[in-house]
Protein backbone atom coordinates (compact mmCIF):
# COMPACT_ATOMS: atom_id res chain seq x y z
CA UNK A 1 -41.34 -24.81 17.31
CA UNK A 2 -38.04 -25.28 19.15
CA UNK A 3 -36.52 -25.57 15.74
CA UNK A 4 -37.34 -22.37 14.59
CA UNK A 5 -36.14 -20.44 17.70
CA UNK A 6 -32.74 -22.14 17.26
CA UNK A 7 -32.15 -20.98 13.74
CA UNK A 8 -33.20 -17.26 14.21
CA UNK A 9 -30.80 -17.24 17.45
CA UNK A 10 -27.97 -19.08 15.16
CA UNK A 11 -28.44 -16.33 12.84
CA UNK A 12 -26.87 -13.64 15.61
CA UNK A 13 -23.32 -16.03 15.81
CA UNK A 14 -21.76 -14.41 13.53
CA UNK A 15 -21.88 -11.05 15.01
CA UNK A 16 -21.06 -12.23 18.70
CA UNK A 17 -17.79 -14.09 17.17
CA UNK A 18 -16.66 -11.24 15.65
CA UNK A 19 -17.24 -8.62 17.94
CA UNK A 20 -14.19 -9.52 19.95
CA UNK A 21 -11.80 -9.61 16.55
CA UNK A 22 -12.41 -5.46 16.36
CA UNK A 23 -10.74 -5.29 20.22
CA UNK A 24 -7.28 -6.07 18.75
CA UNK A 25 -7.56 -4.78 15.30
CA UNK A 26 -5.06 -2.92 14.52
CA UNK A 27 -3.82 -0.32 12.03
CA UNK A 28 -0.17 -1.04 10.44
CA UNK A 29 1.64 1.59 8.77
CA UNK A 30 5.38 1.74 7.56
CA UNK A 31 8.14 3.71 8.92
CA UNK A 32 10.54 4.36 6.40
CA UNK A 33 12.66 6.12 8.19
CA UNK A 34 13.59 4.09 10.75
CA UNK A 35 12.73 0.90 8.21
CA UNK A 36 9.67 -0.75 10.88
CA UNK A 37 5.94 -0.53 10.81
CA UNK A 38 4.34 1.36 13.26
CA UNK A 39 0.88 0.97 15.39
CA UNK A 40 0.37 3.78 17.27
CA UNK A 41 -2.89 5.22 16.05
CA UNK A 42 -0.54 8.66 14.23
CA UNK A 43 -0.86 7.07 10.77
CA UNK A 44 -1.39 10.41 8.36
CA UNK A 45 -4.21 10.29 5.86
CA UNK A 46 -1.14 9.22 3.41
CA UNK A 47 -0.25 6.55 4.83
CA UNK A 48 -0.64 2.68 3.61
CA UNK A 49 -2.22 1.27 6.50
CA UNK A 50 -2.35 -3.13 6.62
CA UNK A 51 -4.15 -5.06 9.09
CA UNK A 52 -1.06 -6.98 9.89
CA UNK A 53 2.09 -5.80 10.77
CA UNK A 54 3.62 -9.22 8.23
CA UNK A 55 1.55 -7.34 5.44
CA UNK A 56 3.04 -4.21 6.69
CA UNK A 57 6.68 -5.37 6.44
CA UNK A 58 6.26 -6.62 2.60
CA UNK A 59 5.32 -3.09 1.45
CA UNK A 60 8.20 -2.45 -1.33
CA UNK A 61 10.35 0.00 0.22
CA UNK A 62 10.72 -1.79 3.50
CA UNK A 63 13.38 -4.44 4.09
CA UNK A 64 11.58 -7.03 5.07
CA UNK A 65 13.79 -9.08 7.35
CA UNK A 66 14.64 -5.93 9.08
CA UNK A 67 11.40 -4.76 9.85
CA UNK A 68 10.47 -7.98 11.28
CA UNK A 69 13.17 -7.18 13.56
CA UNK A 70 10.85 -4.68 15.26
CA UNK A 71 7.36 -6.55 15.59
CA UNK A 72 7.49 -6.80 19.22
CA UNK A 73 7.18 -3.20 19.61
CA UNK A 74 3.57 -3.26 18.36
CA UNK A 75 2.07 -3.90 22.09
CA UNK A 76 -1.09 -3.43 24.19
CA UNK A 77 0.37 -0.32 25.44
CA UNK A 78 0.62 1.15 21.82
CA UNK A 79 -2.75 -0.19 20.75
CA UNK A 80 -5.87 1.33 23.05
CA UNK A 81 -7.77 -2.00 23.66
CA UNK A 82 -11.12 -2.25 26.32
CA UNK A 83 -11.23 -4.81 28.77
CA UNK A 84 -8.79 -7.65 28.29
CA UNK A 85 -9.89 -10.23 30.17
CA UNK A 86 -10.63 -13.12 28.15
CA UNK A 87 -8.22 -12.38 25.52
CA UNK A 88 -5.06 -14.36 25.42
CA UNK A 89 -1.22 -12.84 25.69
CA UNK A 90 1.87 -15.20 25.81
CA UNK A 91 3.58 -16.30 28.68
CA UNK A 92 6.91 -17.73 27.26
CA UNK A 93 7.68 -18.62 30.02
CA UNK A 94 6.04 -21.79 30.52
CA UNK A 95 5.22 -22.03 26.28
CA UNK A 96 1.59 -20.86 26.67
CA UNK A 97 -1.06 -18.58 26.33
CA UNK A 98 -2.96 -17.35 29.37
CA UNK A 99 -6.97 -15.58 29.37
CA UNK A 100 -6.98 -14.65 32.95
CA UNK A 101 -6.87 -11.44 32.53
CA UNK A 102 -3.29 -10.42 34.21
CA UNK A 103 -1.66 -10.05 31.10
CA UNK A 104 1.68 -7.53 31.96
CA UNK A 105 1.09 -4.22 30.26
CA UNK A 106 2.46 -3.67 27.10
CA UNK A 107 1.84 -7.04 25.88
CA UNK A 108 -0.41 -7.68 22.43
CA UNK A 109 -3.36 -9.57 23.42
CA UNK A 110 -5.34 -12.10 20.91
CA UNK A 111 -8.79 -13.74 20.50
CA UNK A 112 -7.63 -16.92 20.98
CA UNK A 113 -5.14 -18.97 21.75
CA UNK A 114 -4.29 -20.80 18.91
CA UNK A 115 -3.22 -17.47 16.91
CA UNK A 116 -1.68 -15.67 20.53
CA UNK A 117 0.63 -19.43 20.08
CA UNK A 118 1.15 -18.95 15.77
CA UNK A 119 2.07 -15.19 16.47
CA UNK A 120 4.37 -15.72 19.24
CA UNK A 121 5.56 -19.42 19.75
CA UNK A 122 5.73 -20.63 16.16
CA UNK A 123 8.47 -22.60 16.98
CA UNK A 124 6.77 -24.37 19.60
CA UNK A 125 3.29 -24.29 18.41
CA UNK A 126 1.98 -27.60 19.51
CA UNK A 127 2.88 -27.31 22.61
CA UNK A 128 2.07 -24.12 23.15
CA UNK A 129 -1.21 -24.74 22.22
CA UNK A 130 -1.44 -28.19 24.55
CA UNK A 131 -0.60 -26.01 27.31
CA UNK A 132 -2.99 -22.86 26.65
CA UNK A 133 -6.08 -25.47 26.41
CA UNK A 134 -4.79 -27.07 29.35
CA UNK A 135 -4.72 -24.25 31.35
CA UNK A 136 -8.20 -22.49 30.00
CA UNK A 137 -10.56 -20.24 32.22
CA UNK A 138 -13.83 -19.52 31.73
């Protein structure tokens, strides 16, 4: 009977992995004006919203390059998130991502470590994420 219990309870996996994914989603919309994408939540009903703010930057009457310029203005402090603890924000300081919970305000937070290190330390991506396992909490 054991097995049966453990494949009704696998069934509700799913749901608990993606519950935390909704915490830091985020609504992207383009700024033409000032040639940037935007996450503040004041998106009108005509704007394109994207789920990323790389998507955001490729819509067609953005420069690209220049809008990436500007993704580091898309923090926690823009973006109303509940409880951080457990999600990871970047300390570039020591090339890692930290889940303790005393993430600075104003900093984006992520689901995991591996994409808080893609988003934020590409160039040192390995190692950042050698040094965010290292230093996990639970």
């Amino acid at each position: 009977h054991s097995h049966e219990c453990t494949a009704q309870t696998g069934g509700s996996v799913p749901v608990q992995n993606s519950a935390p994914v909704t915490v830091v989603e985020v609504d992207y919309y383009p700024d033409l004006v000032y040639n940037k994408c935007k996450c503040d939540g004041k998106q009108r009903d005509t704007d394109q919203i994207f789920s990323s703010y790389d998507e955001c930057c490729k819509y067609p009457w953005l420069n690209k390059n220049e809008c990436m310029k500007h993704s580091h203005e898309c923090t926690a402090e823009t973006v109303p998130t509940p409880s951080q603890i457990g999600l990871w924000y970047p300390d570039l300081n020591s090339n890692r991502c930290k889940n303790d919970g005393s993430n600075p305000d104003g900093v984006l937070v992520f689901t995991s470590h591996q994409v808080c290190c893609f988003r934020n330390m590409l160039g040192v991506l390995k190692q950042c994420e050698f040094n965010s396992q290292a230093s996990m909490t639970t």
